[in-house]
N, C-alpha and C. Protein backbone atom coordinates (compact mmCIF):
# COMPACT_ATOMS: atom_id res chain seq x y z
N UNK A 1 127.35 167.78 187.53
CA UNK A 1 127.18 169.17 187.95
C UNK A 1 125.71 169.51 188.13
N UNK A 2 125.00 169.12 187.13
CA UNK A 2 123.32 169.48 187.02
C UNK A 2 122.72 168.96 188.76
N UNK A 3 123.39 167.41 188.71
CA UNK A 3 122.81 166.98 190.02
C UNK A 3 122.70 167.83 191.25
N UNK A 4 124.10 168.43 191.64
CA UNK A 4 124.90 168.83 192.53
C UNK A 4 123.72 170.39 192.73
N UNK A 5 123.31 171.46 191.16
CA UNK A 5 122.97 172.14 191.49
C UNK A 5 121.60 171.94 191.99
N UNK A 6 120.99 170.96 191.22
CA UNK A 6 119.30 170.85 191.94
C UNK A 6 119.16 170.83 193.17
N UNK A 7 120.43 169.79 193.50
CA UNK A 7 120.30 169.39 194.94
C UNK A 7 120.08 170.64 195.98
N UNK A 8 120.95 171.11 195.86
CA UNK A 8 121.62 172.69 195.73
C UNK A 8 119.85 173.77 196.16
N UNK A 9 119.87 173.79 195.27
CA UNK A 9 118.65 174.44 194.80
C UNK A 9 117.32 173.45 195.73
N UNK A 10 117.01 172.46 196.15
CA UNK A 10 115.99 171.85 196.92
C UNK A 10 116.26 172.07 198.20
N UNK A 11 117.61 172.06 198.28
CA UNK A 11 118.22 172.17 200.02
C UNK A 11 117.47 173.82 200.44
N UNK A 12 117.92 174.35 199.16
CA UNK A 12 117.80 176.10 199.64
C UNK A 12 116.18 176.20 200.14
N UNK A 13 115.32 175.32 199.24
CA UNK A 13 114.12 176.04 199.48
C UNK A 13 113.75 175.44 200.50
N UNK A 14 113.80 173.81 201.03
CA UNK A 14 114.17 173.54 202.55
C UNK A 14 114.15 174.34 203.47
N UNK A 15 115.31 175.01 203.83
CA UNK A 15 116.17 176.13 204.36
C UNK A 15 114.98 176.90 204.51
N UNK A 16 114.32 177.48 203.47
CA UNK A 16 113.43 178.74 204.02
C UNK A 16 112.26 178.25 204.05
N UNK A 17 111.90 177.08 204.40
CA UNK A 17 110.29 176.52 204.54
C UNK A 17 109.23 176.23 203.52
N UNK A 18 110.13 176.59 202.51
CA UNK A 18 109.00 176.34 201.60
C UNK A 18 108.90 174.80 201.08
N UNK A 19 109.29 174.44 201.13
CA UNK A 19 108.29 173.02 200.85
C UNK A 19 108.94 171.72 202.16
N UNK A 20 107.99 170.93 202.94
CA UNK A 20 107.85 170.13 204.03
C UNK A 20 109.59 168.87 203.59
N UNK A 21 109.70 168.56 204.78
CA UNK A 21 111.27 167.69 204.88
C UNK A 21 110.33 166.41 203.69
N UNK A 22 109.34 166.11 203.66
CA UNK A 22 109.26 165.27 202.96
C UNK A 22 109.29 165.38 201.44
N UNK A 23 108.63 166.48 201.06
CA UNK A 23 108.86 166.97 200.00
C UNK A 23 109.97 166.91 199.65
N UNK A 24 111.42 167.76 200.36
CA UNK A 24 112.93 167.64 200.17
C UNK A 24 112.96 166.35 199.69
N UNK A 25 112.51 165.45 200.61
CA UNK A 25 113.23 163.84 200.67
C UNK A 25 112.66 163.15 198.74
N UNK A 26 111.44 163.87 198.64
CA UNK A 26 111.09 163.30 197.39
C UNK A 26 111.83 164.20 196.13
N UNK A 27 112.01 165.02 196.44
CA UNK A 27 112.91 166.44 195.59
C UNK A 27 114.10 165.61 194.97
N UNK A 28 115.21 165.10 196.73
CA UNK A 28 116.51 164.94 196.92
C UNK A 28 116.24 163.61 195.73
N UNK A 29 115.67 162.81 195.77
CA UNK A 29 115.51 161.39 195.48
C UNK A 29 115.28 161.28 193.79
N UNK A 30 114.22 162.08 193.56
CA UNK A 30 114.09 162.45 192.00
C UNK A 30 115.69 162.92 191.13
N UNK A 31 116.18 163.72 191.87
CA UNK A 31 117.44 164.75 191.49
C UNK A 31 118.53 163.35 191.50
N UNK A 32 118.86 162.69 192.75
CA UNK A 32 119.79 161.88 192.58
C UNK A 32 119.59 160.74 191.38
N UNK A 33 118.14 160.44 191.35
CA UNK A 33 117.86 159.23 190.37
C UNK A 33 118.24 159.69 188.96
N UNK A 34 118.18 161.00 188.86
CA UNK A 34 118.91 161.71 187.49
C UNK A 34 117.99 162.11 186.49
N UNK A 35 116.07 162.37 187.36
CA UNK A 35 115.15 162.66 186.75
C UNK A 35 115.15 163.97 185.83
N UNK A 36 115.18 163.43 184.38
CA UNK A 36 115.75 164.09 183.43
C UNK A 36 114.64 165.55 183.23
N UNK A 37 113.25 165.75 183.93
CA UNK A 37 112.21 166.26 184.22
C UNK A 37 112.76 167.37 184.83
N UNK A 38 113.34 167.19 186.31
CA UNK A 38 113.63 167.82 187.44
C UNK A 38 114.67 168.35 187.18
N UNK A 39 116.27 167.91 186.52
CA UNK A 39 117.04 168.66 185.89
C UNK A 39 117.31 169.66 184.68
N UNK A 40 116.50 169.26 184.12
CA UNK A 40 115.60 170.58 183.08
C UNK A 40 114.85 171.80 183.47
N UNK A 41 114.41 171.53 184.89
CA UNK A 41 113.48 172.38 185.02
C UNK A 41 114.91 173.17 186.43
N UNK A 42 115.87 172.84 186.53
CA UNK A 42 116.68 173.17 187.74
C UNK A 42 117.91 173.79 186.56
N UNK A 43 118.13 173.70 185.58
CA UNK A 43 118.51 174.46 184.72
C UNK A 43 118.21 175.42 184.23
N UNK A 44 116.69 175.37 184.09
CA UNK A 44 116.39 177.08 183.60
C UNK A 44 115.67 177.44 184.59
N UNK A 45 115.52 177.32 185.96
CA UNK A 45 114.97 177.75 187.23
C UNK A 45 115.58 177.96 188.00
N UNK A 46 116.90 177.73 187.89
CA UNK A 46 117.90 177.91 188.50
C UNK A 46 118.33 179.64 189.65
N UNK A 47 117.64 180.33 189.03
CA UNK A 47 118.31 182.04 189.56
C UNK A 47 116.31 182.20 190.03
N UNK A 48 115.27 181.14 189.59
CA UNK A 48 114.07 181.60 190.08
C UNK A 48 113.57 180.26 191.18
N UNK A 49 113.61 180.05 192.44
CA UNK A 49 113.28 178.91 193.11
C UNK A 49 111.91 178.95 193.24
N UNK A 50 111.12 179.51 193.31
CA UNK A 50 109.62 179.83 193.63
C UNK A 50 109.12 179.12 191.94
N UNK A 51 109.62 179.54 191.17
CA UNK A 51 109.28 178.66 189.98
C UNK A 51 109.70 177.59 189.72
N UNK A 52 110.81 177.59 189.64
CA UNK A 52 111.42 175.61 189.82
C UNK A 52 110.26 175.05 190.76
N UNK A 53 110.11 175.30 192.10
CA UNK A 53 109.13 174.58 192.87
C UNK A 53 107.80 174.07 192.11
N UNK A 54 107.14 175.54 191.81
CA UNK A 54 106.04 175.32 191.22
C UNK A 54 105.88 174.35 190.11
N UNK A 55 107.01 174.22 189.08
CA UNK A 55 106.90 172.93 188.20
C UNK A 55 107.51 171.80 188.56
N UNK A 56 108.34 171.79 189.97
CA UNK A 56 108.92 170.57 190.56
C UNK A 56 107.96 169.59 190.38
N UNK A 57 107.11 170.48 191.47
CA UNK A 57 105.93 169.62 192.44
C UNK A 57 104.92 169.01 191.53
N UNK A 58 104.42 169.51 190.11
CA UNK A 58 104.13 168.61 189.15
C UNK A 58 104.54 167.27 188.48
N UNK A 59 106.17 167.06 189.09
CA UNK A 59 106.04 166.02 188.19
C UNK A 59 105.72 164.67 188.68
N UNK A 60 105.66 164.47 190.00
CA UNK A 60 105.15 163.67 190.55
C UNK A 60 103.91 163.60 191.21
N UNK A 61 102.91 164.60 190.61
CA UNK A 61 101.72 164.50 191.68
C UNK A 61 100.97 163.66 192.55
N UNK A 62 101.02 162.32 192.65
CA UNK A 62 100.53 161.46 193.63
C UNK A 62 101.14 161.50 194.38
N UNK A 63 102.58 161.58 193.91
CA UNK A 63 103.35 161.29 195.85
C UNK A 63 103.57 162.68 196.43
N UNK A 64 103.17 163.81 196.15
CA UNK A 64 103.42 165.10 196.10
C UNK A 64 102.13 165.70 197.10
N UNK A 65 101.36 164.85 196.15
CA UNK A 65 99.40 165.09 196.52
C UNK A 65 99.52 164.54 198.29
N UNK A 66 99.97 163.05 198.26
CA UNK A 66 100.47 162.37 199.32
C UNK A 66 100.86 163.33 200.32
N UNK A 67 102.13 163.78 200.08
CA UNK A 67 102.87 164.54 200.82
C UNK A 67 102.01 165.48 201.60
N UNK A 68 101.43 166.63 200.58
CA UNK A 68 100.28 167.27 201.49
C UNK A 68 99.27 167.31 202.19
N UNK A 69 98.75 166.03 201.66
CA UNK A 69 97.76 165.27 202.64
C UNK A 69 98.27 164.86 203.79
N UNK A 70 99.53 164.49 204.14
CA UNK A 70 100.20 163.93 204.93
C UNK A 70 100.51 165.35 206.31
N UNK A 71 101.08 166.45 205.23
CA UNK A 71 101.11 167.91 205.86
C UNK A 71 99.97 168.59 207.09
N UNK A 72 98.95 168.41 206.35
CA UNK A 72 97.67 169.12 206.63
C UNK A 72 96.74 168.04 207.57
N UNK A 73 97.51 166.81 207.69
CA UNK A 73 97.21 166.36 208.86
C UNK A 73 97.03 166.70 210.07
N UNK A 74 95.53 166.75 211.04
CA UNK A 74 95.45 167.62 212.20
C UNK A 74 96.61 166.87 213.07
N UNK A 75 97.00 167.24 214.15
CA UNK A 75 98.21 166.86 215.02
C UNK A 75 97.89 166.88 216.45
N UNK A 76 97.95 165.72 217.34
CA UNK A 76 97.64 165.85 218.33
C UNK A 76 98.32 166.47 219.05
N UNK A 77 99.33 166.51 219.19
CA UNK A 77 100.21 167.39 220.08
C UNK A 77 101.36 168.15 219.22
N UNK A 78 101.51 169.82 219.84
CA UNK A 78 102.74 170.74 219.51
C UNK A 78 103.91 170.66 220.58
N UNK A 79 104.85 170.40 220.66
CA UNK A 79 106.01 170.46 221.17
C UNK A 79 106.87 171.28 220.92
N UNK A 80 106.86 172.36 221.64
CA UNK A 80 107.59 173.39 222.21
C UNK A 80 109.09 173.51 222.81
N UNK A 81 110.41 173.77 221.91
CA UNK A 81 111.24 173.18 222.41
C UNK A 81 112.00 171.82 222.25
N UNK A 82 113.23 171.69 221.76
CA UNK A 82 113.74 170.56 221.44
C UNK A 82 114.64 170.05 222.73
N UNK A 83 114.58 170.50 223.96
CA UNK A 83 115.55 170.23 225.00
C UNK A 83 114.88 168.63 225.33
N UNK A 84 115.89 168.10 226.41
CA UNK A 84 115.66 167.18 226.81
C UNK A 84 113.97 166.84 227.34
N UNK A 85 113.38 167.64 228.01
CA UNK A 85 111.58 167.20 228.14
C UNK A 85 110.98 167.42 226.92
N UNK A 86 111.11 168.30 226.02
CA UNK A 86 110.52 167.79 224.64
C UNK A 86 110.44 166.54 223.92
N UNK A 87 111.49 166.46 224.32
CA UNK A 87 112.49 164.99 223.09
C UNK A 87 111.75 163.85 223.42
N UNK A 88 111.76 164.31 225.27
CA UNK A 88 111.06 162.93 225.83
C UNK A 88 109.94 162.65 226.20
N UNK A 89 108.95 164.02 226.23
CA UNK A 89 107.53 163.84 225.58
C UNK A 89 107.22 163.34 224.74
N UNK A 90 107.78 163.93 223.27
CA UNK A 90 107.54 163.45 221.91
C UNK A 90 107.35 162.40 221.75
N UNK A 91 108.97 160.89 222.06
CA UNK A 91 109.31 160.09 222.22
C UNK A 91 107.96 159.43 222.62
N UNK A 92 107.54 159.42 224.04
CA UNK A 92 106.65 158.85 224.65
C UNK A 92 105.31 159.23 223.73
N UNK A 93 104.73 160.32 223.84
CA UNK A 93 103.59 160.33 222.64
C UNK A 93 103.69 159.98 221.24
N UNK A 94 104.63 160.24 220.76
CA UNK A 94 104.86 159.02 219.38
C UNK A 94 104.49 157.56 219.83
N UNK A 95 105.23 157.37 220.98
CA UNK A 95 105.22 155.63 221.17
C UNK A 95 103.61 155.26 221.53
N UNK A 96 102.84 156.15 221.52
CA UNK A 96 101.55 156.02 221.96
C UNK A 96 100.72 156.27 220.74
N UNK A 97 101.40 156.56 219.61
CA UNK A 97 100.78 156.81 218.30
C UNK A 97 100.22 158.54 217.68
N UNK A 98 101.14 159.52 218.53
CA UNK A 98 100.37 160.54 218.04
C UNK A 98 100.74 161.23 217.26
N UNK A 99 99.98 161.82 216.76
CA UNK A 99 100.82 162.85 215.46
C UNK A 99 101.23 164.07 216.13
N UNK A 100 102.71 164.18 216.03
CA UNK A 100 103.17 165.75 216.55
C UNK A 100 103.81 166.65 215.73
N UNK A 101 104.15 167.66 216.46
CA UNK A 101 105.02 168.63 215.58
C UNK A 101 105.91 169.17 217.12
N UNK A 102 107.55 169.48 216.38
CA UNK A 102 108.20 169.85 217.20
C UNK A 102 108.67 171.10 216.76
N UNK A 103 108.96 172.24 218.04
CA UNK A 103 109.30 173.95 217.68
C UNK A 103 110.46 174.01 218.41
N UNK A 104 111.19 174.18 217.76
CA UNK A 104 112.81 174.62 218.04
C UNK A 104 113.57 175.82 217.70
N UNK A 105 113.81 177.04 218.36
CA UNK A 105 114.32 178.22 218.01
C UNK A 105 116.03 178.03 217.42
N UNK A 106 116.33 176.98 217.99
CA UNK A 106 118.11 176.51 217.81
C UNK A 106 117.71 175.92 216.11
N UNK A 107 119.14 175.53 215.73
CA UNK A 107 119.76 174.60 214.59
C UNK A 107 119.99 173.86 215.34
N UNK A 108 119.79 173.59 216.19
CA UNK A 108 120.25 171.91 216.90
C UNK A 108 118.57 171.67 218.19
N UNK A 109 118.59 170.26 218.52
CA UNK A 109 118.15 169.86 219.47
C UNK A 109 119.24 169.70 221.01
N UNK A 110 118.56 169.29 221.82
CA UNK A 110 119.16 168.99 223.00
C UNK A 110 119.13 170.23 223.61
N UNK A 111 118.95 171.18 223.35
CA UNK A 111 118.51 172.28 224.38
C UNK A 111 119.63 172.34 225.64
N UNK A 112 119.56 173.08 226.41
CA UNK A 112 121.02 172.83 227.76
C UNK A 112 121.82 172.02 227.73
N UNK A 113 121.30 170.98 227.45
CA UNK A 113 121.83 169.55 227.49
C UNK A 113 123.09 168.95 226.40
N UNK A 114 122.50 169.91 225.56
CA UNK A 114 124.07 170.03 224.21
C UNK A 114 125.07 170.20 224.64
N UNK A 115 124.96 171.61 225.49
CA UNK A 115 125.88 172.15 226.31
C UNK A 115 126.76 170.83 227.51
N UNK A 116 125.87 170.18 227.88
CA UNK A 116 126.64 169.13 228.85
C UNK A 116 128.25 168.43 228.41
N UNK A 117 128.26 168.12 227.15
CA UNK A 117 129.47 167.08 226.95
C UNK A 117 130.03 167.73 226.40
């Protein structure tokens, strides 16, 4: 049950931006491993997420530290849009090595093109 709610509880703050997909991914990973740290602190932080975070993100500080360093990375290109010419900009400037970021107003990618099939 404890698992289920952290998880629970990392997804949510996901959801509203507060902490980067990688962060989640290190959140999700701690919580499943059954980090007895992270479920203590998702027990009595439970009804406060802004505080759970704040002592989450302590317990791993190098890969955390990582993470934000990783964040605050300048970015060569913004991508506007997840439709099909985004996807395949990106695609191509990734394959060229760049650091991007993609902006999507939808819950989904594919833009028109969803719509096709």
């Amino acid at each position: 049950y404890m698992i289920d709610t952290t998880v629970g509880l990392i997804v949510g703050l996901a959801n509203k931006g507060k902490i980067t997909e990688k962060q989640e991914e290190i959140l999700v990973d701690l919580a499943l491993s059954q980090n007895s740290k992270l479920l203590i602190l998702s027990k009595h932080y439970l009804n406060q997420p802004d505080k759970f975070l704040i002592h989450a993100l302590k317990i791993s500080p190098s890969t955390v530290a990582q993470t934000l360093e990783e964040a605050n990375a300048p970015l060569d290109a913004i991508i506007v849009g997840g439709g099909l010419a985004g996807l395949t900009s990106s695609l191509t400037l990734l394959d060229r090595g760049a650091s991007i970021a993609i902006f999507e107003k939808e819950n989904f990618f594919g833009g028109n093109s969803a719509w096709a099939s």
